[in-house]
N, C-alpha and C. Protein backbone atom coordinates (compact mmCIF):
# COMPACT_ATOMS: atom_id res chain seq x y z
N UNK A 1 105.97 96.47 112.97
CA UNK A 1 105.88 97.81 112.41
C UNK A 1 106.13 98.83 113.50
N UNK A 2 107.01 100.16 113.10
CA UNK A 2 107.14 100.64 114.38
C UNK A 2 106.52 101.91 114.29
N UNK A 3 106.06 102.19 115.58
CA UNK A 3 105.11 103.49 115.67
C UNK A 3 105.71 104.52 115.07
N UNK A 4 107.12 104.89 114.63
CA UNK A 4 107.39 106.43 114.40
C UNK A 4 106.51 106.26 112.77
N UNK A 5 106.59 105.17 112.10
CA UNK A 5 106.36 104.78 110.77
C UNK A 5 104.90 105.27 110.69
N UNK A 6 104.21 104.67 111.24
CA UNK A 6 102.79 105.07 111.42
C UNK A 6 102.58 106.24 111.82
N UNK A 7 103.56 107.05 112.25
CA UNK A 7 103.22 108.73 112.39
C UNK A 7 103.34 109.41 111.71
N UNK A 8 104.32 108.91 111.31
CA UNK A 8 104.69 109.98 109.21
C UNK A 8 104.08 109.25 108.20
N UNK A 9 103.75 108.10 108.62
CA UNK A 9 102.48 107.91 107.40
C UNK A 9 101.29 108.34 107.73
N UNK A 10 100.40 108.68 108.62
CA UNK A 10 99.45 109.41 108.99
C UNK A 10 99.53 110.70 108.71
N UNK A 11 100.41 111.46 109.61
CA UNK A 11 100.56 112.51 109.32
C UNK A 11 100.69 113.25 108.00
N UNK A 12 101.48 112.39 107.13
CA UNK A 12 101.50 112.87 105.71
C UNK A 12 100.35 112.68 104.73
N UNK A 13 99.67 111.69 105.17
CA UNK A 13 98.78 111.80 104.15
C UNK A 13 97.50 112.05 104.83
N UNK A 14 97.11 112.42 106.29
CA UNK A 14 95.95 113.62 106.34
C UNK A 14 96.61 115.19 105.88
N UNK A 15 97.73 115.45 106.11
CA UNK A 15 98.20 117.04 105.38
C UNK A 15 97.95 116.96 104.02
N UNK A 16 98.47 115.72 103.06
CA UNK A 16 98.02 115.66 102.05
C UNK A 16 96.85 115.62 101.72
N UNK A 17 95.75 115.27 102.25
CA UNK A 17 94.43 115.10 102.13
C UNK A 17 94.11 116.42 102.47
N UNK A 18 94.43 117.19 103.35
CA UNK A 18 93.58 118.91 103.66
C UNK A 18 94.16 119.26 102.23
N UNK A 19 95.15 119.35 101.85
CA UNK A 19 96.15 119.95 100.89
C UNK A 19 95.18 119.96 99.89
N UNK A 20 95.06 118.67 99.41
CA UNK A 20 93.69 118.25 98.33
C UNK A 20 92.54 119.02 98.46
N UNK A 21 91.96 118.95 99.75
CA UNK A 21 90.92 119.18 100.08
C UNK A 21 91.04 121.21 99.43
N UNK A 22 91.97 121.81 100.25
CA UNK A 22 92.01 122.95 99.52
C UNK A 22 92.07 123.23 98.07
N UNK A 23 93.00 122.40 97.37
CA UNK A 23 92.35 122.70 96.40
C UNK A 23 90.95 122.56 95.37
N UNK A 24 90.86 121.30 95.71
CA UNK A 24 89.88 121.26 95.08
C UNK A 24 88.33 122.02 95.33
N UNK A 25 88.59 122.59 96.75
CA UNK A 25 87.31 123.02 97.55
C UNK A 25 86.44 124.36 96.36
N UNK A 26 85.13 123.92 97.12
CA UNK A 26 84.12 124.19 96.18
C UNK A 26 83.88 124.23 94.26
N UNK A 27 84.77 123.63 94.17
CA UNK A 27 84.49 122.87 92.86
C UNK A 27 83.08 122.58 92.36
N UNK A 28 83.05 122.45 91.12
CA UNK A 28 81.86 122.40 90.65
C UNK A 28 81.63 121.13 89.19
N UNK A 29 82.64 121.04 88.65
CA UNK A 29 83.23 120.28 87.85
C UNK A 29 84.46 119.53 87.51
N UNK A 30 84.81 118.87 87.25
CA UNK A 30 86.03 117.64 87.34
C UNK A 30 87.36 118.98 86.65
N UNK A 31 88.07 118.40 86.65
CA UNK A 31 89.35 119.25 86.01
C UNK A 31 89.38 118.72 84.46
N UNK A 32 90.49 119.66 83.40
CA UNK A 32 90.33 118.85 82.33
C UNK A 32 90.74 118.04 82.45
N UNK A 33 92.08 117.67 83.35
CA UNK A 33 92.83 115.97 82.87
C UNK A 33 92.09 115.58 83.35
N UNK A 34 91.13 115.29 84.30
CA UNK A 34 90.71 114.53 84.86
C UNK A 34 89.27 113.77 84.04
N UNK A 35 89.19 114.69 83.25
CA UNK A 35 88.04 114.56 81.82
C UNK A 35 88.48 113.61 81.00
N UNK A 36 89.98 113.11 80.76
CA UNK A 36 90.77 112.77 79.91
C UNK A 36 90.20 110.92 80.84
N UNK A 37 90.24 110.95 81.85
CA UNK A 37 90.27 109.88 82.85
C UNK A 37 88.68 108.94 82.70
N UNK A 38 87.84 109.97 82.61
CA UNK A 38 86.36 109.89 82.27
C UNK A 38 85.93 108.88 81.20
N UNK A 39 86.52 109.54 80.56
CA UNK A 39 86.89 109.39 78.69
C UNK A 39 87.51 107.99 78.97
N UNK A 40 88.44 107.73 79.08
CA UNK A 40 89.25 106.51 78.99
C UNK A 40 88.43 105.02 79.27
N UNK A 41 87.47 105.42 80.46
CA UNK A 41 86.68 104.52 81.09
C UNK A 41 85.31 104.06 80.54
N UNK A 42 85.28 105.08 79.31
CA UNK A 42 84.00 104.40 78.72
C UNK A 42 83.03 105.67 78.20
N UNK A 43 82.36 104.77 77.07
CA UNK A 43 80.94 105.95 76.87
C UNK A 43 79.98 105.97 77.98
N UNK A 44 79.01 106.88 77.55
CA UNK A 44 77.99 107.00 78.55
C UNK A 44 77.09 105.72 78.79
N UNK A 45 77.50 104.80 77.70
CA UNK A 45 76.50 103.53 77.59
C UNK A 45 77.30 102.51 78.82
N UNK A 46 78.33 103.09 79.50
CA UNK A 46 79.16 102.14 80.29
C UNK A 46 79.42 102.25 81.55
N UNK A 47 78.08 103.50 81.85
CA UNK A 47 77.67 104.02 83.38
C UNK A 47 76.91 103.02 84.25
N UNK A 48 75.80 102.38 83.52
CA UNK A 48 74.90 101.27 84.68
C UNK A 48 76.01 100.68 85.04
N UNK A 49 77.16 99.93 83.94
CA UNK A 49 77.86 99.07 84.53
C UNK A 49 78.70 99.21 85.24
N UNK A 50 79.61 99.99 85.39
CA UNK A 50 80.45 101.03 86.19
C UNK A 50 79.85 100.69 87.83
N UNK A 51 78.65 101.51 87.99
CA UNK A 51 78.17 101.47 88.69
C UNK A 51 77.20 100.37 89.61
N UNK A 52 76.99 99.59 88.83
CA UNK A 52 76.76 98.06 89.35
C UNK A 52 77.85 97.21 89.69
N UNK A 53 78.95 97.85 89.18
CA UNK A 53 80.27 97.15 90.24
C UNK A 53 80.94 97.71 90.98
N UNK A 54 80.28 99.30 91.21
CA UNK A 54 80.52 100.24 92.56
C UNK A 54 80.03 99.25 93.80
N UNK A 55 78.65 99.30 93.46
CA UNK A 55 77.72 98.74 94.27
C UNK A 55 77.88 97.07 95.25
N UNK A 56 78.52 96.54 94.55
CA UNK A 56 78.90 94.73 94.43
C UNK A 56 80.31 95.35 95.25
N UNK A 57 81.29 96.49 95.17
CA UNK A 57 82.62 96.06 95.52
C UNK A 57 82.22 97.21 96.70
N UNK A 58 80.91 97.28 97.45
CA UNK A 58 80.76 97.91 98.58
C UNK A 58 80.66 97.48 99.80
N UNK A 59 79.56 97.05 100.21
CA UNK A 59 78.45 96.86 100.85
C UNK A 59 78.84 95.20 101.01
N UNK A 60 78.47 94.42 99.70
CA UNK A 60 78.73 92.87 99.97
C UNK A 60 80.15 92.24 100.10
N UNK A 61 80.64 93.02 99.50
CA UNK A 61 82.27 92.98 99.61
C UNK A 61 83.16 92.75 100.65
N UNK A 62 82.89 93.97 101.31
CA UNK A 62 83.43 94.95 102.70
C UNK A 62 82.59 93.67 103.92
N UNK A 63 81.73 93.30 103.77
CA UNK A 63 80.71 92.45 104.85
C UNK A 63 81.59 91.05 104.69
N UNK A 64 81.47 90.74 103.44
CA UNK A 64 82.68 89.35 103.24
C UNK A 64 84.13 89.20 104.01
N UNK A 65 84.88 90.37 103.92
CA UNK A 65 86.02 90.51 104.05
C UNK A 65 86.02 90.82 106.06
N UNK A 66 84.94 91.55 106.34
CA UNK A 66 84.65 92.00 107.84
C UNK A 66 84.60 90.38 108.65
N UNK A 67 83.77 89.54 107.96
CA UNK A 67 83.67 88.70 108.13
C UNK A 67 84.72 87.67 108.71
N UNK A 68 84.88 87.61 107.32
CA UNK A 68 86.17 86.57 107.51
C UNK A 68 87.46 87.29 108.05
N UNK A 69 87.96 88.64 108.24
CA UNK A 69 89.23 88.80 109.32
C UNK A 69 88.70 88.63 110.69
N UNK A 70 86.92 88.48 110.98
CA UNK A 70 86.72 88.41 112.53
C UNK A 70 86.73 86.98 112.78
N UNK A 71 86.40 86.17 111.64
CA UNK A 71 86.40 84.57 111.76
C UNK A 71 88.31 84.08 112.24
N UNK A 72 88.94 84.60 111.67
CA UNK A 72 90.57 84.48 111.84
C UNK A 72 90.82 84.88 112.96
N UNK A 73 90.31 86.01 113.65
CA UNK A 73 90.50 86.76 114.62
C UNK A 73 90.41 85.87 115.63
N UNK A 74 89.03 85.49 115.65
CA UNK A 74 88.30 84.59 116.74
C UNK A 74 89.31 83.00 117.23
N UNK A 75 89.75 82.53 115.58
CA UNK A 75 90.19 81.37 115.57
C UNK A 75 91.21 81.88 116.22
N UNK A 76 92.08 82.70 116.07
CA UNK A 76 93.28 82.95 116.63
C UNK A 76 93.68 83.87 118.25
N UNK A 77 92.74 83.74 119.28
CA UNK A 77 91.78 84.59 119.96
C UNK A 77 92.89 86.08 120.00
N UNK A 78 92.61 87.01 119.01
CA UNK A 78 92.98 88.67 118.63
C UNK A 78 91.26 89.40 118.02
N UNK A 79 90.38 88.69 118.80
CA UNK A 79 89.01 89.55 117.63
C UNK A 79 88.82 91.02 118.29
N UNK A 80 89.43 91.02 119.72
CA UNK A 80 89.28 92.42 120.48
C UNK A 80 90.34 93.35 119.30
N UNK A 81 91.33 92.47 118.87
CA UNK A 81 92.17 93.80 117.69
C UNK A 81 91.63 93.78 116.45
N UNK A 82 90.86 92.82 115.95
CA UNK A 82 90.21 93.36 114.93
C UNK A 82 89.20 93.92 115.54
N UNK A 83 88.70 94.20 116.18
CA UNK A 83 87.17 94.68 116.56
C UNK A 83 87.92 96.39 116.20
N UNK A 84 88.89 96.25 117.02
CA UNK A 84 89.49 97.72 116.98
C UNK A 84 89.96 98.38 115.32
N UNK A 85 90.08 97.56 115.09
CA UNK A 85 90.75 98.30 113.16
C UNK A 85 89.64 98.37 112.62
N UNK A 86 88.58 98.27 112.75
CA UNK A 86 87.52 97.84 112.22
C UNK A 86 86.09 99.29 112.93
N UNK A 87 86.80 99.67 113.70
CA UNK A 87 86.54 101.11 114.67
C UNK A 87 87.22 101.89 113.38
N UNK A 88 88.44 101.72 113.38
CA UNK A 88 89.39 102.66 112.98
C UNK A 88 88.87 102.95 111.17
N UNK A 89 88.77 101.87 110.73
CA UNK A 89 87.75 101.79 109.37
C UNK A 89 86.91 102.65 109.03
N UNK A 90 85.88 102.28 110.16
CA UNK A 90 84.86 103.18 110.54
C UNK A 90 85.11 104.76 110.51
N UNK A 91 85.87 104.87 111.53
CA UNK A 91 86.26 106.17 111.89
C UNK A 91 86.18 106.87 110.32
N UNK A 92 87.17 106.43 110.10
CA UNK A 92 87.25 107.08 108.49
C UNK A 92 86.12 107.34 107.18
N UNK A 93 85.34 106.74 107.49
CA UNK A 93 84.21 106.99 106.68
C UNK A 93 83.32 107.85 107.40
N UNK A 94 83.58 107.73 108.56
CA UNK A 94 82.48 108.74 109.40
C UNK A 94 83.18 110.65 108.75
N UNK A 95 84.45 110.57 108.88
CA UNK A 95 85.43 111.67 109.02
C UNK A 95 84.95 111.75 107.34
N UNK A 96 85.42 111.17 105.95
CA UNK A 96 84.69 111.00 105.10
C UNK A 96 83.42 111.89 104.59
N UNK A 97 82.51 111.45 105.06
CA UNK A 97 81.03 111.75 104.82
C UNK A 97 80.54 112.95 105.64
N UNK A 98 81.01 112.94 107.12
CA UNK A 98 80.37 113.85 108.27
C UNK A 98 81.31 115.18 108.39
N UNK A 99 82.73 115.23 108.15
CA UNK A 99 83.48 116.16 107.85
C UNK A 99 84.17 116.81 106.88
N UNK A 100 84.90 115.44 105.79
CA UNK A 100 85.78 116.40 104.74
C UNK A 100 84.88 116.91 104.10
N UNK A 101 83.40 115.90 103.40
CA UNK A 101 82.68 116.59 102.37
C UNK A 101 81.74 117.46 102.72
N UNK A 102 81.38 118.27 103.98
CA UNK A 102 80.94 119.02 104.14
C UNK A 102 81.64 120.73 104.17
N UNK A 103 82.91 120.21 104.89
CA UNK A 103 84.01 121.76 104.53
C UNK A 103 84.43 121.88 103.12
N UNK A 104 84.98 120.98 102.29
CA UNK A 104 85.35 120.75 100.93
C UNK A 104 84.63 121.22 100.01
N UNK A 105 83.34 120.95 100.19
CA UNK A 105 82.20 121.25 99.24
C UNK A 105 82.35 120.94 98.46
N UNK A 106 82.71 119.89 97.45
CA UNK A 106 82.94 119.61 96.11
C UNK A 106 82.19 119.05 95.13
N UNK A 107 81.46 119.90 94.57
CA UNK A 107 80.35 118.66 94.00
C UNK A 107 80.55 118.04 92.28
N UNK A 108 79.72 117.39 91.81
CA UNK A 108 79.45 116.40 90.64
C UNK A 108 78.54 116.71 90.33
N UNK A 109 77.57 116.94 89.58
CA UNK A 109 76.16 116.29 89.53
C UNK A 109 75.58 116.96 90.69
N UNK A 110 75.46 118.24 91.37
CA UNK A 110 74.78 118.60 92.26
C UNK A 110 75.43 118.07 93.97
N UNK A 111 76.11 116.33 94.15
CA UNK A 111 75.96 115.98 95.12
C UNK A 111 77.59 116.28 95.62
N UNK A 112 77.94 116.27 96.92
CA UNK A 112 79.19 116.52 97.61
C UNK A 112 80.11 115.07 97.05
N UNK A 113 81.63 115.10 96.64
CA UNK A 113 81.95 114.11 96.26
C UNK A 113 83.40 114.12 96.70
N UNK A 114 83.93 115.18 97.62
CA UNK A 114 85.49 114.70 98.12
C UNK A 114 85.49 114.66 99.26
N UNK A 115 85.68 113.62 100.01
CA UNK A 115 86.41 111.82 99.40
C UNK A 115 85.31 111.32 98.90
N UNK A 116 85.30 110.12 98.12
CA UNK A 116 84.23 109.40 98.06
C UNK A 116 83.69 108.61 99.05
N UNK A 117 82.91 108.61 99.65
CA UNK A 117 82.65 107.51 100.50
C UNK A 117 82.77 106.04 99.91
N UNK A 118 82.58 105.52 99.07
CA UNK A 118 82.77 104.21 98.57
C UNK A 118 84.33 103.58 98.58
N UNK A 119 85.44 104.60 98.25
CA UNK A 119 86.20 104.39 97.87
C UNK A 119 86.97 104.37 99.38
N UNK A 120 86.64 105.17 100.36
CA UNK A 120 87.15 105.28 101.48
C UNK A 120 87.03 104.10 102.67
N UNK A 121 85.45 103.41 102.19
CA UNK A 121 85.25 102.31 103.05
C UNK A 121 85.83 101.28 102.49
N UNK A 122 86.14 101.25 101.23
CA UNK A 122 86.89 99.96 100.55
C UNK A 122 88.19 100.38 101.15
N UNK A 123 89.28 101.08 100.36
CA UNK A 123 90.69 101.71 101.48
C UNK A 123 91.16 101.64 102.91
N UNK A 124 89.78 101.73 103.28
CA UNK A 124 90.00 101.50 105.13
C UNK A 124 89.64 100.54 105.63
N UNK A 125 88.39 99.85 104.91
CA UNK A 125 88.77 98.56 105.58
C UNK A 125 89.87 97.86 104.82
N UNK A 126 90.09 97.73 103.61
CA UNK A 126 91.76 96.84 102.92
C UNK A 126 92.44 96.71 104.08
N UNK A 127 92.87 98.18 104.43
CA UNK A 127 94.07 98.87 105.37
C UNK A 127 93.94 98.13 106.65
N UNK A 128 92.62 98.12 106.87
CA UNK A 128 92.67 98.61 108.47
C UNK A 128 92.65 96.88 108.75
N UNK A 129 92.23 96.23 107.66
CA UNK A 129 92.06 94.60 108.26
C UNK A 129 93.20 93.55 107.82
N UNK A 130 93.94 94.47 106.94
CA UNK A 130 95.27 94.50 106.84
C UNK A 130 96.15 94.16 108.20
N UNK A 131 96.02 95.18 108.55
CA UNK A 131 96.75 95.54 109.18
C UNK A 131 96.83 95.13 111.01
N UNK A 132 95.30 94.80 110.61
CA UNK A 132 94.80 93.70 112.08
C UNK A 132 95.20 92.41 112.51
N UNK A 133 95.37 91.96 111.05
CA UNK A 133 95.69 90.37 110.96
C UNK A 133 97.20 90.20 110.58
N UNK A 134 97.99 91.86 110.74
CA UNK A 134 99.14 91.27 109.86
C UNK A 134 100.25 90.37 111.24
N UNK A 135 99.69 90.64 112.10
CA UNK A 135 101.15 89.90 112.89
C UNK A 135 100.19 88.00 113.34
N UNK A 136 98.79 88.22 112.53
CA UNK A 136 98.49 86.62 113.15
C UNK A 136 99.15 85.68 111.20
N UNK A 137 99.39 86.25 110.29
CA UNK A 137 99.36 85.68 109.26
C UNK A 137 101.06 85.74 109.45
N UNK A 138 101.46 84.64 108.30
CA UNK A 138 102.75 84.51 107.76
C UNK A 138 102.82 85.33 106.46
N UNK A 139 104.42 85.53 106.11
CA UNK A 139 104.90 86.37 105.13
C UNK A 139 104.19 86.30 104.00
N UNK A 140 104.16 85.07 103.48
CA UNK A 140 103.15 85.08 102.25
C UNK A 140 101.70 85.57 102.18
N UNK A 141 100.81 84.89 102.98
CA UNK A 141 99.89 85.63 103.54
C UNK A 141 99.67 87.12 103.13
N UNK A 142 100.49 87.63 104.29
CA UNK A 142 100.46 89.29 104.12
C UNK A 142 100.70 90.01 102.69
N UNK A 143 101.79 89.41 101.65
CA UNK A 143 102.05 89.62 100.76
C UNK A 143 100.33 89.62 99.97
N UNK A 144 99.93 88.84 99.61
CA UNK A 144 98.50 88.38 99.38
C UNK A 144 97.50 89.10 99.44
N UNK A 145 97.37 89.04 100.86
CA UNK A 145 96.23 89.95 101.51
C UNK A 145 96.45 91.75 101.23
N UNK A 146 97.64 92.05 100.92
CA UNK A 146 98.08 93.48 100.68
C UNK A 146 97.85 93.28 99.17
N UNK A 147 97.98 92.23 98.76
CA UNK A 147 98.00 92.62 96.75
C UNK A 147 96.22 92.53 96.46
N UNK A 148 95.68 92.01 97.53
CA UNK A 148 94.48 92.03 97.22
C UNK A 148 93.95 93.31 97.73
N UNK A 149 93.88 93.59 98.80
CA UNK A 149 93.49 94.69 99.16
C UNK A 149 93.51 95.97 98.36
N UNK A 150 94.71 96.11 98.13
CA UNK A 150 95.37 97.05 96.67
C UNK A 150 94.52 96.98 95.39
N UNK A 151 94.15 96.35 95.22
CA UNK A 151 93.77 95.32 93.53
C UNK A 151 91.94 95.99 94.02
N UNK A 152 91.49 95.62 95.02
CA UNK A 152 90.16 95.61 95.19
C UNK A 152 89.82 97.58 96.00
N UNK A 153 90.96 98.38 95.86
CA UNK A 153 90.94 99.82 96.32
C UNK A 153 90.75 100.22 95.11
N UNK A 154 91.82 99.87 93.82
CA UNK A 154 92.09 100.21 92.84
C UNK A 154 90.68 100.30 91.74
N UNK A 155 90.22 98.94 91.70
CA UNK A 155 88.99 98.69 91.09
C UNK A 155 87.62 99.39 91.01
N UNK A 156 87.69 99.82 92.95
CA UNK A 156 86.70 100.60 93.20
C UNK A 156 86.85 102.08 92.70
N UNK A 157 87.53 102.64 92.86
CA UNK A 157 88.48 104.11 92.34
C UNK A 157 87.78 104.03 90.99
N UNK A 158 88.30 103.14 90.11
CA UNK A 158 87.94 102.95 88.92
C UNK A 158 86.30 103.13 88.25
N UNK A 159 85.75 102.21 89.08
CA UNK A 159 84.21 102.35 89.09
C UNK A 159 83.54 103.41 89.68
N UNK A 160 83.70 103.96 90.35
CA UNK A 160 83.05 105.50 91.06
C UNK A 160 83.64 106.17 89.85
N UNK A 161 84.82 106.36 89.67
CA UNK A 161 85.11 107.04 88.65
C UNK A 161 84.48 107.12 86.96
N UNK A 162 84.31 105.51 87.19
CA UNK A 162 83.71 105.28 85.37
C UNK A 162 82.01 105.41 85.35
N UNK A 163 81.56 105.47 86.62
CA UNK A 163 80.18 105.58 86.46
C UNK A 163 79.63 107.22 86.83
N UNK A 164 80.79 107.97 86.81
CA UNK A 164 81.01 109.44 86.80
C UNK A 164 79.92 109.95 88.24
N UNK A 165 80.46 108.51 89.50
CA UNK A 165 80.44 109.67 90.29
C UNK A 165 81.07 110.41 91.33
N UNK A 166 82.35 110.42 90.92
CA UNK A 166 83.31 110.98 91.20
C UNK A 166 84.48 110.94 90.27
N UNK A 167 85.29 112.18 90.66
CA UNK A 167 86.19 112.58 89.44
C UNK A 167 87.33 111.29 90.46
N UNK A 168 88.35 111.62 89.65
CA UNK A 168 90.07 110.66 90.03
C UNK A 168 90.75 111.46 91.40
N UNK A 169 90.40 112.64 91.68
CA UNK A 169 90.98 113.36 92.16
C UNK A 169 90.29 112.99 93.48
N UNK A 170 88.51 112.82 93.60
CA UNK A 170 88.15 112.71 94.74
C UNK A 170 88.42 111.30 95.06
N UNK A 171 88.80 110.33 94.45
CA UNK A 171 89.50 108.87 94.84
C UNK A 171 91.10 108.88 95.57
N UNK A 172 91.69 109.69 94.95
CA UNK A 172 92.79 109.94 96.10
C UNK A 172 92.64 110.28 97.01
N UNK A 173 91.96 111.77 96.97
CA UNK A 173 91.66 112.26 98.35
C UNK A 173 91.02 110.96 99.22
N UNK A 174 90.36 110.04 98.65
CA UNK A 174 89.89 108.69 99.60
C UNK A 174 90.61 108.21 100.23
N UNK A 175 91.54 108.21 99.07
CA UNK A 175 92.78 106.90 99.60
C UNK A 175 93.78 107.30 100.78
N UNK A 176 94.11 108.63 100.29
CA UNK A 176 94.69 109.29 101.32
C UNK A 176 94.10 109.61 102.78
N UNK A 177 92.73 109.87 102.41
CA UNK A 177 92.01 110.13 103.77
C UNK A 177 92.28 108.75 104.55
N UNK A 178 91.66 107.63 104.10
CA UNK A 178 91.46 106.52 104.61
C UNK A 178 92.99 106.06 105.56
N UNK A 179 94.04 106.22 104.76
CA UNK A 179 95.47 105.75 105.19
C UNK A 179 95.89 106.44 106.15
N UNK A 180 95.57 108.11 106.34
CA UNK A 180 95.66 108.93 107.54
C UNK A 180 94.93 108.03 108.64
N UNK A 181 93.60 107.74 108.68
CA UNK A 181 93.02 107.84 109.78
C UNK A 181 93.16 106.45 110.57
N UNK A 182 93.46 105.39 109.52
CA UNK A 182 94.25 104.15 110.15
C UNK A 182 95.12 103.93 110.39
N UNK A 183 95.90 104.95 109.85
CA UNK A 183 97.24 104.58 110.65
C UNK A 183 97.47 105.49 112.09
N UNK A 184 96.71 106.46 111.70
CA UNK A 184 96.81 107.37 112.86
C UNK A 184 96.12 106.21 114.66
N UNK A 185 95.15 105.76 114.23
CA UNK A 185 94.95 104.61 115.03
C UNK A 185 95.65 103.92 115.45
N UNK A 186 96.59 102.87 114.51
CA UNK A 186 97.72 102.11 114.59
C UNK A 186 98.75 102.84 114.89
N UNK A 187 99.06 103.63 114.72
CA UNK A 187 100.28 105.05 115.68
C UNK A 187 100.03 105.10 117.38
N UNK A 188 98.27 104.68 117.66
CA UNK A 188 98.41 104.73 118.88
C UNK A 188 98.10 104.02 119.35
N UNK A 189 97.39 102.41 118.61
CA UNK A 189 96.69 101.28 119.43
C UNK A 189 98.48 100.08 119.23
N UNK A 190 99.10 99.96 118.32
CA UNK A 190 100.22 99.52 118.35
C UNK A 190 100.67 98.74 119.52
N UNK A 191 101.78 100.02 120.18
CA UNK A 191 102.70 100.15 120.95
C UNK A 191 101.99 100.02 122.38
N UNK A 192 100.81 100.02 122.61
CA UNK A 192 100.16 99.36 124.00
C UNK A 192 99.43 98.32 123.71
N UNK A 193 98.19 98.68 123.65
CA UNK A 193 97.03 97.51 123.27
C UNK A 193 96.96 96.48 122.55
N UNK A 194 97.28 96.76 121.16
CA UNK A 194 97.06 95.67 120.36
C UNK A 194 98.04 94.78 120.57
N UNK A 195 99.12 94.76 120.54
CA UNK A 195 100.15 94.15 120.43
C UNK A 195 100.23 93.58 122.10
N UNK A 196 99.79 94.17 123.02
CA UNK A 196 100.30 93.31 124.23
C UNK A 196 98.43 92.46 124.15
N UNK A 197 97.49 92.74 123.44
CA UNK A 197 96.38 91.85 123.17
C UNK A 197 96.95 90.59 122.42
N UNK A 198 97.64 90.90 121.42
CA UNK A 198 98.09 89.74 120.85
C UNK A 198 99.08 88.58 121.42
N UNK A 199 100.18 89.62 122.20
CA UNK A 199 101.09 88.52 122.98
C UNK A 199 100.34 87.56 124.04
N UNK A 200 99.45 88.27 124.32
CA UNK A 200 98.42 87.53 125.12
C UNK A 200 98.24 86.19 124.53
N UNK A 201 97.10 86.52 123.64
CA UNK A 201 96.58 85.24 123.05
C UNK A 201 97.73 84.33 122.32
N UNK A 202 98.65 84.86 122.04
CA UNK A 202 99.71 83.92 121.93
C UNK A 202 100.10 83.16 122.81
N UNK A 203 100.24 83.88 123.92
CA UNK A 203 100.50 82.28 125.22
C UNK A 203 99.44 82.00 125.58
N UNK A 204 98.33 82.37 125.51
CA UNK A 204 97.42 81.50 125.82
C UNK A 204 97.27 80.26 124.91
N UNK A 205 97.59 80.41 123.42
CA UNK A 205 97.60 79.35 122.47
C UNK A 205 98.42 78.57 122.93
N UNK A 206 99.98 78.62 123.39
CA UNK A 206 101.02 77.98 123.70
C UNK A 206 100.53 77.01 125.05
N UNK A 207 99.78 77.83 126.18
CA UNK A 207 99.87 77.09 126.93
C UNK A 207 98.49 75.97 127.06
N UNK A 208 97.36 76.43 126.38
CA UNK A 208 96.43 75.15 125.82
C UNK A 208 97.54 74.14 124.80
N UNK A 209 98.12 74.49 123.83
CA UNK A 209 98.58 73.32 122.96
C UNK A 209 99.23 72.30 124.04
């Protein structure tokens, strides 16, 4: 992957994310289409559940998946580059919670809701562990690990959304936030570190076999 790629994908989608962020700032209620989105996802009788699979595609999820790219990592000795995407993850939920939704002001229900935090730690880590493991996996692999990642961003979006606590609008702004701030990472851990970490442990594999 080459660094200019990771600069205009960063770059475009934190501008897109302030962009968002302006509009939607200090909000108080969802938009109408976005009511239309609400609606689609269920009656009010379809909030516990919504939200009991917010909860399941968080916390135990994200720990599973942390897991097992550091178990690959290790096997393949690159865990210093996942250790690092996994910063970069981070980063983004910190930026998330400690910055957009405090300038943004956007609330739901009383509480601040653009980006979501749920939706941002699912997005960034997908991305970011993605994107850690993509030069130790083969083509198929990656194919895989990206349709899952995708599949399990998507889901979550869905559930914050259907358990109304957050509108559709503050799930992009997630998605977008999240993809800025990892790639913006990978824009600069790339082209030095990671990649001469990895060539590393590649001859070191070569010259134990």
């Amino acid at each position: 992957m080459r660094r200019a790629r990771f600069k205009v994908t960063a770059l475009t989608c934190l501008l897109a994310t302030a962009a968002l962020g302006l509009v939607v700032a200090h909000g108080r209620s969802p938009y109408a289409f976005e009511h239309r989105a609400l609606e689609w996802l269920g009656p009010p009788s379809a909030l516990g559940a919504w939200a009991n699979l917010a909860e399941l595609l968080a916390v135990p999820i994200v720990s599973v998946v942390l897991v097992v790219s550091f178990a690959v990592g290790l096997v393949r000795r690159a865990v210093f580059r996942v250790a690092v995407y996994a910063v970069f993850a981070a980063a983004a939920l910190l930026v998330s919670e400690h910055v957009a939704k405090p300038l943004v002001q956007r609330t739901y229900y009383g509480d601040l809701t653009f980006p979501s935090g749920h939706v941002t730690a699912v997005s960034a880590t997908a991305l970011a562990m993605w994107l850690a493991l993509y030069p130790l996996l083969g083509k198929r692999a990656r194919n895989i690990t990206l349709v899952l990642g995708a599949a399990w961003t998507l889901l979550m979006s869905l559930a914050v959304v259907g358990g109304h606590w957050h509108t559709p609008l503050d799930a992009v702004g997630s998605i977008l936030l999240s993809v800025g701030t990892v790639t913006a990472g990978a824009a600069i851990l790339e082209p030095i570190g990671a990649r001469g970490l990895f060539m590393g442990a590649e001859r070191a594999r070569v010259r134990d076999g």
